[in-house]
N, C-alpha and C. Protein backbone atom coordinates (compact mmCIF):
# COMPACT_ATOMS: atom_id res chain seq x y z
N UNK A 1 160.52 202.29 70.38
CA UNK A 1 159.09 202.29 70.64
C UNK A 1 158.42 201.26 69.72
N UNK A 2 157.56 200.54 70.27
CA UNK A 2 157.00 199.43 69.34
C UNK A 2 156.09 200.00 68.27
N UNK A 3 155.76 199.28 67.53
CA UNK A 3 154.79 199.86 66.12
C UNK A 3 154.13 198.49 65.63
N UNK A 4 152.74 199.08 65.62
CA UNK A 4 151.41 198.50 65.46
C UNK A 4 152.27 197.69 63.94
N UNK A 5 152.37 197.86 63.02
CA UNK A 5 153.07 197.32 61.80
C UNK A 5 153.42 196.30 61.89
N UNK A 6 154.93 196.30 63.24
CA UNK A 6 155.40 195.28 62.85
C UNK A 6 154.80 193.99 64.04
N UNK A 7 153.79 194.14 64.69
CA UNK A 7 152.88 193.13 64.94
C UNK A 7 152.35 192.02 64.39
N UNK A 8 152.63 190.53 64.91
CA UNK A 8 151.89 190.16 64.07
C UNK A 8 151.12 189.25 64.55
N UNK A 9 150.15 189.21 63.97
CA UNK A 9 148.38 188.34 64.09
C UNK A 9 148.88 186.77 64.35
N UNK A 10 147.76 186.30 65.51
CA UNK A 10 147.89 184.98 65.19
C UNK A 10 146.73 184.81 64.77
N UNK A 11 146.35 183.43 63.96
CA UNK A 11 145.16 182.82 63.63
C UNK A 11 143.29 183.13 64.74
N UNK A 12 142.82 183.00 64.48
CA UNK A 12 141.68 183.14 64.97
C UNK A 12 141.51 181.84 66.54
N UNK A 13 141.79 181.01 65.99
CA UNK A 13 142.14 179.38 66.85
C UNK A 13 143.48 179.93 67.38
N UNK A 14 144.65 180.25 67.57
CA UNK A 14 145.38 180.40 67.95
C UNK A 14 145.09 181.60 69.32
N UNK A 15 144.52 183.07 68.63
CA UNK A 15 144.31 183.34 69.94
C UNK A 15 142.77 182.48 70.74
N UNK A 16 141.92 181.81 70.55
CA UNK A 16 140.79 181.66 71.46
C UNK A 16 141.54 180.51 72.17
N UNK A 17 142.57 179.48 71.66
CA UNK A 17 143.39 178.84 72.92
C UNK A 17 144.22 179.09 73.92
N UNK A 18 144.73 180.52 73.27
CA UNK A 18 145.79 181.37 74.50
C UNK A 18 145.32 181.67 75.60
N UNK A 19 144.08 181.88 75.69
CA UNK A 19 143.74 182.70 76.36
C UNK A 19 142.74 182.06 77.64
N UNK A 20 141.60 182.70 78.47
CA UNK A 20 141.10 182.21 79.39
C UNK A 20 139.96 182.08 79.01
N UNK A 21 138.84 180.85 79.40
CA UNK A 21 137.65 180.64 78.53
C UNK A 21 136.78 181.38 79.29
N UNK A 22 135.69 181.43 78.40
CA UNK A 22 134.76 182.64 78.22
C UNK A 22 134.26 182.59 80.26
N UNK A 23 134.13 180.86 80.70
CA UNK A 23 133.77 181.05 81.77
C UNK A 23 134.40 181.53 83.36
N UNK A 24 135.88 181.26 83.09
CA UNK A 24 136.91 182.23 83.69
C UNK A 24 136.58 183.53 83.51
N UNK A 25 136.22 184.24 82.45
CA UNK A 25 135.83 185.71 82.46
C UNK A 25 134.82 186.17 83.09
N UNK A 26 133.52 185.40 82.67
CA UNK A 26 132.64 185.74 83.47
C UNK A 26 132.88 185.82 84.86
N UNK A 27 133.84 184.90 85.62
CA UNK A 27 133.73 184.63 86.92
C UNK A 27 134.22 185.81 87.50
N UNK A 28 133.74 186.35 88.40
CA UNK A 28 134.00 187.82 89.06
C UNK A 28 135.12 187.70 90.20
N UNK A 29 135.23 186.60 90.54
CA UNK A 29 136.21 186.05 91.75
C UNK A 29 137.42 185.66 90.74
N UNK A 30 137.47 185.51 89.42
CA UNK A 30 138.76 185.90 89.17
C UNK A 30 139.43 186.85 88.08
N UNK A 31 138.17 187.89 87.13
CA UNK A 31 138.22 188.68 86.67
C UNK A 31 137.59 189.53 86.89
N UNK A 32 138.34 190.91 86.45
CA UNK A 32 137.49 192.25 86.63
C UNK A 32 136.83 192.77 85.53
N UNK A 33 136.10 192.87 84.89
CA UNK A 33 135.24 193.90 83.58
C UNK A 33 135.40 194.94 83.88
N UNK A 34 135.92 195.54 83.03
CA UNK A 34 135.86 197.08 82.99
C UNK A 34 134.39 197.56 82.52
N UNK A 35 133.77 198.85 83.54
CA UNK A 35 132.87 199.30 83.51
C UNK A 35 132.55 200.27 82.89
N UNK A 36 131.20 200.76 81.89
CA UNK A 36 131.41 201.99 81.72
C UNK A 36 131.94 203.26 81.76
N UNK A 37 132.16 203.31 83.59
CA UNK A 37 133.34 204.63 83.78
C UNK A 37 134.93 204.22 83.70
N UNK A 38 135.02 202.62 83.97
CA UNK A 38 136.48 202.35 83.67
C UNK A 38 136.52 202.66 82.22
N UNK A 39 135.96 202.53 81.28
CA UNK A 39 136.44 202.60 79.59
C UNK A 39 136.15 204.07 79.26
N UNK A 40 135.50 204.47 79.96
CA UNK A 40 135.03 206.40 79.72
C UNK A 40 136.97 206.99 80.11
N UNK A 41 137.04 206.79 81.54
CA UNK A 41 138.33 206.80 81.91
C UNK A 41 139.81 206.57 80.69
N UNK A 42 139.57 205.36 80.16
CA UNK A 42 140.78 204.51 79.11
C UNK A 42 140.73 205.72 77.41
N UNK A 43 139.64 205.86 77.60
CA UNK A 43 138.79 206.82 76.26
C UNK A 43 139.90 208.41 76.83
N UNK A 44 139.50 209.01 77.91
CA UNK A 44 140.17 209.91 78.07
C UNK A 44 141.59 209.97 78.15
N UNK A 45 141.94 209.26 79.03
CA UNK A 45 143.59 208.68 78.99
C UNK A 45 144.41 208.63 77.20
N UNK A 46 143.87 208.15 76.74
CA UNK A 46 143.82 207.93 75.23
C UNK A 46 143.41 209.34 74.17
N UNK A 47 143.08 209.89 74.81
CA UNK A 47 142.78 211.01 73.99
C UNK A 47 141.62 210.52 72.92
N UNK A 48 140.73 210.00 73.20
CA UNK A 48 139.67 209.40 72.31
C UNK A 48 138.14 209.95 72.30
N UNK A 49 137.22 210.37 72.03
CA UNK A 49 136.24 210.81 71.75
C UNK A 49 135.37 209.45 72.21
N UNK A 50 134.29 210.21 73.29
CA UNK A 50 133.65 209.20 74.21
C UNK A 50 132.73 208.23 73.17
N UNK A 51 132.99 207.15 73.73
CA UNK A 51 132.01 206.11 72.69
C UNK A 51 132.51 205.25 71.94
N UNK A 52 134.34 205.73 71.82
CA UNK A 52 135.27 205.11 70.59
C UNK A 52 135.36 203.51 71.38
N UNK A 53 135.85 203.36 72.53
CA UNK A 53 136.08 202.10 73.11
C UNK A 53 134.95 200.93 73.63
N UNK A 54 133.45 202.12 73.23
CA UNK A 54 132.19 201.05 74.28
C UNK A 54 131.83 199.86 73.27
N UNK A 55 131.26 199.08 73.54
CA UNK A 55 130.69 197.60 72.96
C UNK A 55 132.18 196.61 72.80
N UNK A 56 133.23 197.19 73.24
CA UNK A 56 133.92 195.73 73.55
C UNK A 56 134.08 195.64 74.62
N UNK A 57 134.62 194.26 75.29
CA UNK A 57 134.76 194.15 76.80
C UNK A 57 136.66 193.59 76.71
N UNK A 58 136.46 194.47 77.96
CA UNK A 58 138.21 194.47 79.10
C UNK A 58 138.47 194.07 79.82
N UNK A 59 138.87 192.89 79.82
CA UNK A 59 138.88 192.15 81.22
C UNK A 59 140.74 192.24 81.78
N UNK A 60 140.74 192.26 83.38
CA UNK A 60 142.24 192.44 83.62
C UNK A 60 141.72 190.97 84.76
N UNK A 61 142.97 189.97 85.49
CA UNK A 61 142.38 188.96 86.20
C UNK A 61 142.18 189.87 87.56
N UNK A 62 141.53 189.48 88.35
CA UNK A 62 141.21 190.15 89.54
C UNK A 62 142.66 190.16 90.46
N UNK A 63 142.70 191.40 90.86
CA UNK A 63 143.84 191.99 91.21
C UNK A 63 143.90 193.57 92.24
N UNK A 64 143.98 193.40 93.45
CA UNK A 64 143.69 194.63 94.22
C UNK A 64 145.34 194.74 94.36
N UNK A 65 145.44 196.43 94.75
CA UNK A 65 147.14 196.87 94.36
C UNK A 65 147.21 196.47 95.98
N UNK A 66 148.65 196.01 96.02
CA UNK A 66 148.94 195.92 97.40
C UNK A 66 149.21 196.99 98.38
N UNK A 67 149.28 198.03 98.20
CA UNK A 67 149.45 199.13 98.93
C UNK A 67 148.09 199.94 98.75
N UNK A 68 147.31 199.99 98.21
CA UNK A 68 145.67 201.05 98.67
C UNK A 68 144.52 200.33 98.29
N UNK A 69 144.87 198.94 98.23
CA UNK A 69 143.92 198.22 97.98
C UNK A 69 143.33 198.27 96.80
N UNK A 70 143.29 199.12 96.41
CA UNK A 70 142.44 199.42 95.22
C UNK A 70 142.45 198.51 93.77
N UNK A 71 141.17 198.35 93.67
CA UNK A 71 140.76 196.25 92.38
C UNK A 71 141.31 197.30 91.38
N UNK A 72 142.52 196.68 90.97
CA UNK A 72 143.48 197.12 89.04
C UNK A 72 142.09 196.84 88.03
N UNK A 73 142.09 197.28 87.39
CA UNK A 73 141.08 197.44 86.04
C UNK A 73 141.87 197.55 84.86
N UNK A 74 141.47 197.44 83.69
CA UNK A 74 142.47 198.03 82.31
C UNK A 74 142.84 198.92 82.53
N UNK A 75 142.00 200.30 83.33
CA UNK A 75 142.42 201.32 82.70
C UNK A 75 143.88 200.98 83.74
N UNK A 76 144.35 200.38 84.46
CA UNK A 76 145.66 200.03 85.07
C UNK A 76 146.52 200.06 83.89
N UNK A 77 146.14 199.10 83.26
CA UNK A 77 146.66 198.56 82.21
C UNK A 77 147.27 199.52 80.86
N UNK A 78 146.07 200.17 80.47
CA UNK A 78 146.89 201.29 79.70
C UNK A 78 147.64 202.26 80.28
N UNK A 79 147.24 202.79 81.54
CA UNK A 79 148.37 203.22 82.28
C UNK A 79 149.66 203.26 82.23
N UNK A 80 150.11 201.80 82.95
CA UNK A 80 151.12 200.74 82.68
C UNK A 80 151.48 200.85 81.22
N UNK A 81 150.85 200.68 80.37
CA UNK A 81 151.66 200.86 78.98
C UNK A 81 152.14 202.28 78.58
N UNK A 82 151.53 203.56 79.17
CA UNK A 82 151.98 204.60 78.81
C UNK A 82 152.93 205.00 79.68
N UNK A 83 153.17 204.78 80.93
CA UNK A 83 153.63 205.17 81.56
C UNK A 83 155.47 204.39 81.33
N UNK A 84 155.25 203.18 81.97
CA UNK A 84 156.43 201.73 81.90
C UNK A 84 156.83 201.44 80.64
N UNK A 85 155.96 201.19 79.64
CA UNK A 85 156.26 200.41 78.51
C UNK A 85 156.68 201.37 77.84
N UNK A 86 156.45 202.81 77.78
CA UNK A 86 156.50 203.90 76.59
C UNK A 86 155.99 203.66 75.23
N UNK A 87 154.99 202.91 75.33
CA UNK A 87 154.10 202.80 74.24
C UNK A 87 153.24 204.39 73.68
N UNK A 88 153.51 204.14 73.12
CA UNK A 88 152.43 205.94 72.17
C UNK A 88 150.72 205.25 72.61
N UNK A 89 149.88 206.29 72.86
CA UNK A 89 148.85 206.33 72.63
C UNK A 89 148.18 205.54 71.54
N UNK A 90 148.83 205.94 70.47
CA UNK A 90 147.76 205.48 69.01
C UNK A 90 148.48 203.74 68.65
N UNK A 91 149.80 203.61 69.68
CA UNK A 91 149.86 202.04 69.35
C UNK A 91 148.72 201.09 70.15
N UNK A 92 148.52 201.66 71.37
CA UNK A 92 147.34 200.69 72.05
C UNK A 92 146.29 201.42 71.66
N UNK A 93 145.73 202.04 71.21
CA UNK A 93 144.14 202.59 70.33
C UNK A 93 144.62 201.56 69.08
N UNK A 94 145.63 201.38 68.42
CA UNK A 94 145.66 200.51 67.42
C UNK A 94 145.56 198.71 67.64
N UNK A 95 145.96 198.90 68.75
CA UNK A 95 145.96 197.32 69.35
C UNK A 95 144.76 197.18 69.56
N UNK A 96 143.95 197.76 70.12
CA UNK A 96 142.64 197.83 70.85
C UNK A 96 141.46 197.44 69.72
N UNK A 97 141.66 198.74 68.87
CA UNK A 97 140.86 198.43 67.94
C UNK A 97 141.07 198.05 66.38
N UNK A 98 142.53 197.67 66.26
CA UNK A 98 142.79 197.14 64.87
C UNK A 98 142.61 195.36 64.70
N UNK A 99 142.55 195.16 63.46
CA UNK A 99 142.03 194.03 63.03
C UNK A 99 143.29 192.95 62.97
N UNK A 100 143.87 192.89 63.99
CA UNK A 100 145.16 192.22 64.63
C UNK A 100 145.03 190.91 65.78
N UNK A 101 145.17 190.16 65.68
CA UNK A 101 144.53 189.32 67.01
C UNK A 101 146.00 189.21 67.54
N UNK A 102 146.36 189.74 68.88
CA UNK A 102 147.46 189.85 69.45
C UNK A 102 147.64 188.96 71.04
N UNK A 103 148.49 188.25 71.05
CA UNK A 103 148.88 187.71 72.42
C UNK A 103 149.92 188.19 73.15
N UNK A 104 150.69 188.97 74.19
CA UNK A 104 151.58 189.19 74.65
C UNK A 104 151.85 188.60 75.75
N UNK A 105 153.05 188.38 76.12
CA UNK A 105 153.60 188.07 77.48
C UNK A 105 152.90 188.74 78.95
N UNK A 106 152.30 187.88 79.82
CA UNK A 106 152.01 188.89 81.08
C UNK A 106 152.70 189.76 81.27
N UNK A 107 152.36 191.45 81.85
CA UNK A 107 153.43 192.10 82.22
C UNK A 107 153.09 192.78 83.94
N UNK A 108 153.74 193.10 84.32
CA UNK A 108 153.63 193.82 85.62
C UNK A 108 152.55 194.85 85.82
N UNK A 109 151.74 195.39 86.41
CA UNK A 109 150.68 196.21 86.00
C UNK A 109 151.20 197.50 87.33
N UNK A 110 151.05 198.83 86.93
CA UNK A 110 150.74 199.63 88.06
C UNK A 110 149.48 200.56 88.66
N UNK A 111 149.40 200.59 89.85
CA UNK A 111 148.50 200.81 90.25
C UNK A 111 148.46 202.54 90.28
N UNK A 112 147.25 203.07 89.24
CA UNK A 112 147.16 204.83 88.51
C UNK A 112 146.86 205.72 89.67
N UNK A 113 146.38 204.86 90.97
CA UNK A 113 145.85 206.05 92.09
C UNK A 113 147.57 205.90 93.22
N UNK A 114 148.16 205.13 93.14
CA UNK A 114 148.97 205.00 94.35
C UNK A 114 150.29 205.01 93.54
N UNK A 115 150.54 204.38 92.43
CA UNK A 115 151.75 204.24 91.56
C UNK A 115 152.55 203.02 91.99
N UNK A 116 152.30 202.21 92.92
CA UNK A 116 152.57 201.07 93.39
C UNK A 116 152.44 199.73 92.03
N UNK A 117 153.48 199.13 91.43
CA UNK A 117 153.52 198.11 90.64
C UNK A 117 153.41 197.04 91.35
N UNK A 118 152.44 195.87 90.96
CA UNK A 118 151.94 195.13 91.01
C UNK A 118 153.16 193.94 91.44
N UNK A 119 153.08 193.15 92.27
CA UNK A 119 154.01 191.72 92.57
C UNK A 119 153.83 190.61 91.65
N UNK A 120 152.57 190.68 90.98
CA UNK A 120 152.19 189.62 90.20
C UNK A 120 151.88 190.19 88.87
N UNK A 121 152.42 189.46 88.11
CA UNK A 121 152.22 189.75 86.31
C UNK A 121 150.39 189.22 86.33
N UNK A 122 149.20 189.96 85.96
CA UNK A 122 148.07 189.55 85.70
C UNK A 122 147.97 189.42 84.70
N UNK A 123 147.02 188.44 83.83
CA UNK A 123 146.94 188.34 82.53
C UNK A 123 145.43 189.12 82.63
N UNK A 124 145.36 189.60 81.32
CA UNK A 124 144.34 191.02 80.43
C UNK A 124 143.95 190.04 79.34
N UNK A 125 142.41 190.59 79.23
CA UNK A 125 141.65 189.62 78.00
C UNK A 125 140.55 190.96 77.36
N UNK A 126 141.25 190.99 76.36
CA UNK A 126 139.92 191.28 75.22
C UNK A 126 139.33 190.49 74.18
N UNK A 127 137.99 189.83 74.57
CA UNK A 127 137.88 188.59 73.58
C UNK A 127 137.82 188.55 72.00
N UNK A 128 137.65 190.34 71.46
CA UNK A 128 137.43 190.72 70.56
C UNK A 128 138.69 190.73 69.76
N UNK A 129 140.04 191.20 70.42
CA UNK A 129 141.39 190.87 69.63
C UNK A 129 142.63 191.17 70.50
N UNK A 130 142.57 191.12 71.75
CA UNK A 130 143.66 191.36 72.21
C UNK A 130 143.76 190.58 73.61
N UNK A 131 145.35 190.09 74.08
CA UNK A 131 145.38 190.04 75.38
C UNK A 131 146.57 189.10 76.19
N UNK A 132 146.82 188.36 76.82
CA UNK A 132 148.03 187.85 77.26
C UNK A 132 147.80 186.34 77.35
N UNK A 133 149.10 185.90 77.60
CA UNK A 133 149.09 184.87 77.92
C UNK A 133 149.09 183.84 79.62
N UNK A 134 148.13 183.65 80.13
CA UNK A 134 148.33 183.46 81.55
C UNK A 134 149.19 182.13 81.80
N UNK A 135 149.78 182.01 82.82
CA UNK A 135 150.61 181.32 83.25
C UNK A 135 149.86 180.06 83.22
N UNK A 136 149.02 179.53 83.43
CA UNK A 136 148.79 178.45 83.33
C UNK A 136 147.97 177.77 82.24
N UNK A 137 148.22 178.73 80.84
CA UNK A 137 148.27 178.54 79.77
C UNK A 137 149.72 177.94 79.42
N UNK A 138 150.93 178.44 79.84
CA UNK A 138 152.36 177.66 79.21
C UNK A 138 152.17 176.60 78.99
């Protein structure tokens, strides 16, 4: 099982080049924001006390599951990590909100209402300290 510990930080400049610029995020045609009830949702999933996750933003790239249609959000995403990855709870509450700036590899995402995994690895952005690397970043 992985551990928040042995993580390690890249530079401040290191992650704001990994990643997708601020105006890719905004764009709704190719990212999703997680919404109030998506992070209320991630808060419960997490076992977290409502309020712990609000004032940062979650972006996953826009992504409907191929079998119920349904637009993937983070809370996909932590899903996917509790479920696939066997990540503990308190390692992504630690990723989320520790003072770590983390890049990971795209990973496969599944879809929490149908259980259908995703065909395409989406890249996930938290601009605050976490998130992946998209393919046309390599």
């Amino acid at each position: 099982m992985a551990d928040y510990n042995s993580v390690v930080s890249l530079s401040r400049e290191e992650f704001e080049r990994s990643g997708p610029s601020r105006a890719e995020l905004d764009d709704e045609t190719k990212s999703t924001k997680s919404d109030e009830v998506d992070i209320a949702k991630m808060e419960r999933l997490l076992d977290l006390r409502p309020g712990m996750l609000a004032g940062d933003e979650y972006y996953l790239e826009r992504l409907s599951c191929q079998c119920c249609g349904r637009l993937l959000t983070m809370y996909d995403f932590v899903f996917t990590g509790l479920v696939d990855a066997s990540h503990s709870k308190s390692l992504i509450v630690h990723t989320f909100v520790g003072n770590k700036l983390v890049v990971n590899e795209p990973r496969r995402i599944r879809c929490s209402a149908c259980g259908e995994i995703a065909r395409h690895s989406p890249w996930y952005r938290m601009p605050q300290s976490y998130g992946c690397r998209p393919a046309h970043f390599e």
